[in-house]
C-alpha atoms as a PDB file:
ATOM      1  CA  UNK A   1      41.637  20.725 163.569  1.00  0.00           C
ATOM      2  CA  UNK A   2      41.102  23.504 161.442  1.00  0.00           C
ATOM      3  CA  UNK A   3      37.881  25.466 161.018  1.00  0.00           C
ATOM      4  CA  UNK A   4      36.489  26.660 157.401  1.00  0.00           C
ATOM      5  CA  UNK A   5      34.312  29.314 157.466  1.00  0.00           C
ATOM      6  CA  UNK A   6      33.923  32.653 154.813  1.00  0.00           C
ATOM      7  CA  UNK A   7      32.886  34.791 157.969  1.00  0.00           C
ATOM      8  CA  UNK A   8      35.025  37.293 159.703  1.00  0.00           C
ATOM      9  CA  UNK A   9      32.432  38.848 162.039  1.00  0.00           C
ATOM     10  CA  UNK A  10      30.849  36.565 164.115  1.00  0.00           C
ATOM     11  CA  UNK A  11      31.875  33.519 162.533  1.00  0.00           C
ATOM     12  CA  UNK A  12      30.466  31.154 165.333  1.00  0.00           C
ATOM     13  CA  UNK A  13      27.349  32.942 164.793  1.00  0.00           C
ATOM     14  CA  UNK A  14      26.690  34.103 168.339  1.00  0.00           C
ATOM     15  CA  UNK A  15      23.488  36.173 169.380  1.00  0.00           C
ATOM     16  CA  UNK A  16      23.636  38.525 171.790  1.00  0.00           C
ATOM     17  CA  UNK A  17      20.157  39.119 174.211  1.00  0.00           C
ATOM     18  CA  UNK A  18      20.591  43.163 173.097  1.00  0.00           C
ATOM     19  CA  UNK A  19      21.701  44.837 169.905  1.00  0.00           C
ATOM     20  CA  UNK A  20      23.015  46.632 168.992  1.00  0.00           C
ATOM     21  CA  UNK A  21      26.308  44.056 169.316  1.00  0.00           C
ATOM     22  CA  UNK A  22      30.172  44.238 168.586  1.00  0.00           C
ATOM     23  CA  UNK A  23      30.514  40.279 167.584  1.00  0.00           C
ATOM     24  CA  UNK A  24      34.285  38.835 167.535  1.00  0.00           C
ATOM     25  CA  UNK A  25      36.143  39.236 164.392  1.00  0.00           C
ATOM     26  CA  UNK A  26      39.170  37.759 162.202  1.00  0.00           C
ATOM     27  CA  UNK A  27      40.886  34.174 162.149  1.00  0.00           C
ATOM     28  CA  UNK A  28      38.602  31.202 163.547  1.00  0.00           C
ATOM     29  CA  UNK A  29      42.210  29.706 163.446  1.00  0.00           C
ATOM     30  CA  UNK A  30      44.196  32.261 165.542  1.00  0.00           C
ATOM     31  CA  UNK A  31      46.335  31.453 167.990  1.00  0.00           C
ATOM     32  CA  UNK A  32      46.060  34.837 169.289  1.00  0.00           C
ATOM     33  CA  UNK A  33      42.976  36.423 171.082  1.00  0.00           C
ATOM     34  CA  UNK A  34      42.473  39.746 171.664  1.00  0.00           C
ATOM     35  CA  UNK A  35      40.053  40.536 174.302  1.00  0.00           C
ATOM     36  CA  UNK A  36      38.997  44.242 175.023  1.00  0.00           C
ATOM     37  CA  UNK A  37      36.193  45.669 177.054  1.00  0.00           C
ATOM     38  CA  UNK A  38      33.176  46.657 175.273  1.00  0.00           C
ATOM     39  CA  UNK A  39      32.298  48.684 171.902  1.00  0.00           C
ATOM     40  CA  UNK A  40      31.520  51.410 173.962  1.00  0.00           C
ATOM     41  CA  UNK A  41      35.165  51.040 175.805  1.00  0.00           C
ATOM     42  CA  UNK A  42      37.433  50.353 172.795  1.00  0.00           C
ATOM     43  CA  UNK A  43      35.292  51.032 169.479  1.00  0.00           C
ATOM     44  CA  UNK A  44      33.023  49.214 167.216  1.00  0.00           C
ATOM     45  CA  UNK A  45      29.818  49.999 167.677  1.00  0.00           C
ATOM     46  CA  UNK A  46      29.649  52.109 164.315  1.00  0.00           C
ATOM     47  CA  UNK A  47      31.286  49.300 162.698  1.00  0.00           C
ATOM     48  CA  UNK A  48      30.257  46.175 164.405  1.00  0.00           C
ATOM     49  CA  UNK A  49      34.187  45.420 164.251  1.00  0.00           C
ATOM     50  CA  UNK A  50      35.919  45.165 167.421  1.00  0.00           C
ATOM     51  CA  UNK A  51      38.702  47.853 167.710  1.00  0.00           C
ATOM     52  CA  UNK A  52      37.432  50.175 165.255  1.00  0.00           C
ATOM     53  CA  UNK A  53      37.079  53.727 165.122  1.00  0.00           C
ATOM     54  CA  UNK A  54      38.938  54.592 168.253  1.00  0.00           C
ATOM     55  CA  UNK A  55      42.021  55.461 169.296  1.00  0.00           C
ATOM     56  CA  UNK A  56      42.526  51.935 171.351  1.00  0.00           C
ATOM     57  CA  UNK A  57      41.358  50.100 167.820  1.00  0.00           C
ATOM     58  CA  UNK A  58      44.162  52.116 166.105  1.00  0.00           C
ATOM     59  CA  UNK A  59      47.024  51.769 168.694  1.00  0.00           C
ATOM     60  CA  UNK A  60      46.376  48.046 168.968  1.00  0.00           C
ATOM     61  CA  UNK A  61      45.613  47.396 165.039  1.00  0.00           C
ATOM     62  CA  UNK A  62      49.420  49.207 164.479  1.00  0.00           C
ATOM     63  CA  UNK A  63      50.677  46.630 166.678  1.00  0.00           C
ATOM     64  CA  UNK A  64      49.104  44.185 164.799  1.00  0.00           C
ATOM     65  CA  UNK A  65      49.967  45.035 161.554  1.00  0.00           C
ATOM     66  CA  UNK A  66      53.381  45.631 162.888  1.00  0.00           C
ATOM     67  CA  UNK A  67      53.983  41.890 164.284  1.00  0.00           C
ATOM     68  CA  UNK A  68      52.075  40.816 160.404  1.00  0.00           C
ATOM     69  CA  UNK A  69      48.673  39.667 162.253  1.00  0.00           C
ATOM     70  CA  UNK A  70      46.889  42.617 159.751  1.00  0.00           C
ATOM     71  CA  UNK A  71      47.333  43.560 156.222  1.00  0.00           C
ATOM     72  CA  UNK A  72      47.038  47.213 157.340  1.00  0.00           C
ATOM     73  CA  UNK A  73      47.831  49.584 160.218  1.00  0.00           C
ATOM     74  CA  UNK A  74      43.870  50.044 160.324  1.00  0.00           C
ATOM     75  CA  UNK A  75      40.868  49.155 158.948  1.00  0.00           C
ATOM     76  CA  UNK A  76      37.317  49.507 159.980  1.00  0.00           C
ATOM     77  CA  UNK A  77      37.225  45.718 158.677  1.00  0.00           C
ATOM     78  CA  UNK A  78      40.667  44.364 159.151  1.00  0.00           C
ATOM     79  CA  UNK A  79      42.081  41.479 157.366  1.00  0.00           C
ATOM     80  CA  UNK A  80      43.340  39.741 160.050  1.00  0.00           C
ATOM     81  CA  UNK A  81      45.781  36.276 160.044  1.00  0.00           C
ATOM     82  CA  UNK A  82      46.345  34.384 163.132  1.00  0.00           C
ATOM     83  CA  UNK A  83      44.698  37.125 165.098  1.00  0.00           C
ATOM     84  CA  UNK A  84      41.239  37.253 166.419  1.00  0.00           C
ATOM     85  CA  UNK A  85      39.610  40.383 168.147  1.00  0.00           C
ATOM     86  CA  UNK A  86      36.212  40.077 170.654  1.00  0.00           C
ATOM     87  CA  UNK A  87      34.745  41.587 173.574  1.00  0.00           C
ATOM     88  CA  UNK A  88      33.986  40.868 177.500  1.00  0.00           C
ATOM     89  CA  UNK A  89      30.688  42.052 176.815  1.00  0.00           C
ATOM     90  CA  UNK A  90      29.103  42.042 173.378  1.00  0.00           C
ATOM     91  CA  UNK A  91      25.937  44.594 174.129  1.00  0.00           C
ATOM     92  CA  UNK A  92      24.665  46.388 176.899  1.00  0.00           C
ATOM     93  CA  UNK A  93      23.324  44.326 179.189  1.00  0.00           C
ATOM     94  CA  UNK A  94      24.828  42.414 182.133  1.00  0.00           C
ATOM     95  CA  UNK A  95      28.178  41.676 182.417  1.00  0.00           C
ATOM     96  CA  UNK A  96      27.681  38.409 184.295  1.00  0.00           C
ATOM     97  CA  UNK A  97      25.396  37.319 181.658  1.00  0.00           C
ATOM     98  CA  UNK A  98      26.978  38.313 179.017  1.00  0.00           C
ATOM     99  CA  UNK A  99      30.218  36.740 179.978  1.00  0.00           C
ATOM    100  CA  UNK A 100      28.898  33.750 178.289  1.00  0.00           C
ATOM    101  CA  UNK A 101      29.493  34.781 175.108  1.00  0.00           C
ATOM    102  CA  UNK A 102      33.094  35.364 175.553  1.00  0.00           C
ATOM    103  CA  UNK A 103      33.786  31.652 177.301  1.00  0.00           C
ATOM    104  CA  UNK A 104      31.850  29.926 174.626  1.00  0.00           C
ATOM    105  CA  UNK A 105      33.403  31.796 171.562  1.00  0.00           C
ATOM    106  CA  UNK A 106      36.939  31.573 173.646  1.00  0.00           C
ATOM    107  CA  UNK A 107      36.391  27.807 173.851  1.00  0.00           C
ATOM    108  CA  UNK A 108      35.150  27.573 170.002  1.00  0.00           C
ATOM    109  CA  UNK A 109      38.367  29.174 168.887  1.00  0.00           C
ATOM    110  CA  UNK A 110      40.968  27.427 171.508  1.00  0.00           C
ATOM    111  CA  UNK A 111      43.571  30.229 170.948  1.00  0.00           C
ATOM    112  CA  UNK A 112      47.081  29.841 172.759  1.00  0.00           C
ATOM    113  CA  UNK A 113      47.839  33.366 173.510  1.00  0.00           C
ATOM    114  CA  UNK A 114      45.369  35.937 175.001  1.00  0.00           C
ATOM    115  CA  UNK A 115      45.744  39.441 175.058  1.00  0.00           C
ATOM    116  CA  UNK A 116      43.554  41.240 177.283  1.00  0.00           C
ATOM    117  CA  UNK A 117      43.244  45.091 176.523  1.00  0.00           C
ATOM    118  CA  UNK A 118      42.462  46.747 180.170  1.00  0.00           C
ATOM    119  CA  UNK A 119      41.652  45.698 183.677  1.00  0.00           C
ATOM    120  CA  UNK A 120      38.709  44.458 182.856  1.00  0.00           C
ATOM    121  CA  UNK A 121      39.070  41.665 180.278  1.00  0.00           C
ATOM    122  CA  UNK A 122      42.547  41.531 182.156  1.00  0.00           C
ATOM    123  CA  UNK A 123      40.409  40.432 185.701  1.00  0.00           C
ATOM    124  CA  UNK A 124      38.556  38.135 183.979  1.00  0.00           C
ATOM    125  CA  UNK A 125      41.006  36.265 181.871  1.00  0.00           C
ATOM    126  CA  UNK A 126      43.072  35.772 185.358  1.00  0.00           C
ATOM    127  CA  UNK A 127      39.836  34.704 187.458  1.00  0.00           C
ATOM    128  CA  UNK A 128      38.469  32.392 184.762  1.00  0.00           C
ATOM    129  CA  UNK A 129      41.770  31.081 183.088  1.00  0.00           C
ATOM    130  CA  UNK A 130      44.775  31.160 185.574  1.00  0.00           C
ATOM    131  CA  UNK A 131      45.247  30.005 188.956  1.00  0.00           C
ATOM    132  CA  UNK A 132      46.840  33.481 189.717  1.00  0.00           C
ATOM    133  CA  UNK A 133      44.003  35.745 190.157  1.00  0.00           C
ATOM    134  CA  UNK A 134      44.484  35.968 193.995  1.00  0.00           C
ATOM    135  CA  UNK A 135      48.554  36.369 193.736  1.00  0.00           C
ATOM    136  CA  UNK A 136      48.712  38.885 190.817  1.00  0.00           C
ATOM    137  CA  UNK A 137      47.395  42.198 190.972  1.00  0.00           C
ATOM    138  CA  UNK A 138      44.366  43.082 188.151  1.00  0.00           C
ATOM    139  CA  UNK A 139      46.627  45.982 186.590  1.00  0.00           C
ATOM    140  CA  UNK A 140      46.868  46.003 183.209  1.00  0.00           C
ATOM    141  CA  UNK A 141      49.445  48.942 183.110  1.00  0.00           C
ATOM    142  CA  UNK A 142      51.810  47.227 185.795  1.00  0.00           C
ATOM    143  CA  UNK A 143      51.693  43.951 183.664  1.00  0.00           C
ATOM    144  CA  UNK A 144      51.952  45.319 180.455  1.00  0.00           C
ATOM    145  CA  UNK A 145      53.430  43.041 177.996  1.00  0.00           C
ATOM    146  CA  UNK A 146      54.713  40.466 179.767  1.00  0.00           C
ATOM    147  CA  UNK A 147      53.502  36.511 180.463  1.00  0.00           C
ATOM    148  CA  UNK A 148      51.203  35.118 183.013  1.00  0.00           C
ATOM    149  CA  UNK A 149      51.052  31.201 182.565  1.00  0.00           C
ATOM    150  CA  UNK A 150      47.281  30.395 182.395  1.00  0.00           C
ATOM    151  CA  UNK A 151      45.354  26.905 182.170  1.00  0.00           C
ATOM    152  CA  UNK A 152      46.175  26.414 178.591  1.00  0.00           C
ATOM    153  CA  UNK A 153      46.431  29.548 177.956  1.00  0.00           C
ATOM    154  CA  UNK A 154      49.484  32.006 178.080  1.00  0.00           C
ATOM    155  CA  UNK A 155      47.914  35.742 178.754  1.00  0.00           C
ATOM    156  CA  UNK A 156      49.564  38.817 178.045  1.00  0.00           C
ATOM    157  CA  UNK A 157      47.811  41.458 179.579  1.00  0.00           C
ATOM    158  CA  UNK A 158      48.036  45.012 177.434  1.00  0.00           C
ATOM    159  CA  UNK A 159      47.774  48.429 179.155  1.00  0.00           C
ATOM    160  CA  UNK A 160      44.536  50.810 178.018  1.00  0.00           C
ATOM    161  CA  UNK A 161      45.609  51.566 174.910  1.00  0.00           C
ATOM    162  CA  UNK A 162      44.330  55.137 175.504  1.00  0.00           C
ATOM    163  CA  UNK A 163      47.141  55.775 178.546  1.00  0.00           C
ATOM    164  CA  UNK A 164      50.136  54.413 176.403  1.00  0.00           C
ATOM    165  CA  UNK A 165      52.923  56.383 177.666  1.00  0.00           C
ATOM    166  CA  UNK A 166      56.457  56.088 175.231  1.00  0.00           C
ATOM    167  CA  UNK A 167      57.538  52.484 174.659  1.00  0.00           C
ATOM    168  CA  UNK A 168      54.312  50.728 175.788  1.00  0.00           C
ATOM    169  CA  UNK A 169      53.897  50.319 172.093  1.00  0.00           C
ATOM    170  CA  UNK A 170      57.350  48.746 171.351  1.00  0.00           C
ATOM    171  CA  UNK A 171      57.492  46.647 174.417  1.00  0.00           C
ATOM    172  CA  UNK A 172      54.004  45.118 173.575  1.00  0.00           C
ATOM    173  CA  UNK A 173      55.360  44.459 169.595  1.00  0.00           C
ATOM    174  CA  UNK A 174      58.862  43.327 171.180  1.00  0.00           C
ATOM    175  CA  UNK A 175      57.048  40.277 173.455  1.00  0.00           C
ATOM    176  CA  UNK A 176      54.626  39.439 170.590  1.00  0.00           C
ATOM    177  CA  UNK A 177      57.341  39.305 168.152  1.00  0.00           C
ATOM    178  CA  UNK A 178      59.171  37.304 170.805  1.00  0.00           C
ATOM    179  CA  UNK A 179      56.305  35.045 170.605  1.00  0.00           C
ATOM    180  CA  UNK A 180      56.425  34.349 167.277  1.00  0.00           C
ATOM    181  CA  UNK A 181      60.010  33.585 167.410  1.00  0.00           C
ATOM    182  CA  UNK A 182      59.174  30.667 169.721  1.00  0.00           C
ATOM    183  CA  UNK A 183      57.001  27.517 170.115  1.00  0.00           C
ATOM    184  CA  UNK A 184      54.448  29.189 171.450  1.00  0.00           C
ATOM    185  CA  UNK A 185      51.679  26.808 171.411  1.00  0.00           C
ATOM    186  CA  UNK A 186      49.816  25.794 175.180  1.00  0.00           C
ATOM    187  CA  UNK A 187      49.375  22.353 175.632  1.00  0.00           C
ATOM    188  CA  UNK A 188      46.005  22.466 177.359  1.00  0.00           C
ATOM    189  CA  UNK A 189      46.116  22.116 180.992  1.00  0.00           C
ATOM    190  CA  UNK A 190      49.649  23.048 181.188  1.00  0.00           C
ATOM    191  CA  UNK A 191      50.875  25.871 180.020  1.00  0.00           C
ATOM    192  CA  UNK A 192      54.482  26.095 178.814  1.00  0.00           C
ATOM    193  CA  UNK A 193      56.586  28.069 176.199  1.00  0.00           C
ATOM    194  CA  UNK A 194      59.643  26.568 174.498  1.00  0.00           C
ATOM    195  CA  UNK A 195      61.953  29.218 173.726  1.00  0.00           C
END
């Protein structure tokens, strides 16, 4: 089913118990979700645009623009296709409360891929949507770019954008591309790639 809405920032109209907040941002019809920290971790609070005015929002929006998900190599309001960008935590606050957001707007949008920027998001995406949080280490840089079968999901866990060594970029445009390339799409509840 596809959604319609003119938004790009906040489109499922979320509100956050503090402001002020970094809402999600880009296609309600992504299959990819990109999921970093916080505003304060990876940019945004100037903007209210996730992955803005940092150095992690301009590493990670070349990527994007270099698989085609953005019309640009950066923005501070990205036009974004088959890409969506959000936050574990929205505001200050706490993180176990705030958590909430993220499930309900991941839910709402029902990507196939996620791309967790850190340890954090990378921790939760594995506790709350794999069955291989106790068997895989929460390491974002030892997992960098590769695929973690999820329930319904397929996660592909990105390194802190801010400690990219040489090649961290490529090999993160090389799987995505890879991606692309393939049938891609989760069937929910069992997660497979044809390829």
């Amino acid at each position: 089913m596809e959604r319609i809405t003119d938004r790009a920032s906040n489109p499922f109209g979320m509100r956050a118990p503090a402001e002020p907040a970094v809402y999600g941002y880009g296609d309600v019809n992504a299959d990819f979700h990109v999921i970093g920290a916080d505003g304060d971790t990876h940019g945004g609070t100037e903007t209210g645009v996730p992955f803005t005015r940092s150095t992690a929002g301009e590493r990670i929006q070349s990527v994007l623009h270099a698989v085609g998900f953005a019309a640009e190599p950066y923005s501070d309001r990205p036009t974004l296709e088959n890409c969506y960008l959000s936050y574990l935590r929205l505001a200050p606050g706490d993180p176990a409360d705030v958590e909430r957001y993220l499930d309900a707007e991941l839910r709402a949008l029902n990507a196939h891929i996620l791309l967790p920027v850190g340890d954090d998001p990378l921790g939760y995406v594995l506790r709350e949507f794999t069955t291989q949080a106790r068997s895989l280490p929460v390491d974002a840089e030892r997992l960098h770019a590769t695929e973690i079968r999820g329930r319904g999901f397929l996660v592909v866990p990105i390194r802190e954008p801010t400690a990219w060594e040489p090649g961290d970029e490529a090999a993160l445009v090389d799987r995505l591309e890879s991606l692309l390339n393939s049938d891609y799409r989760q069937t929910k509840g069992v997660a497979t790639r044809i390829g």
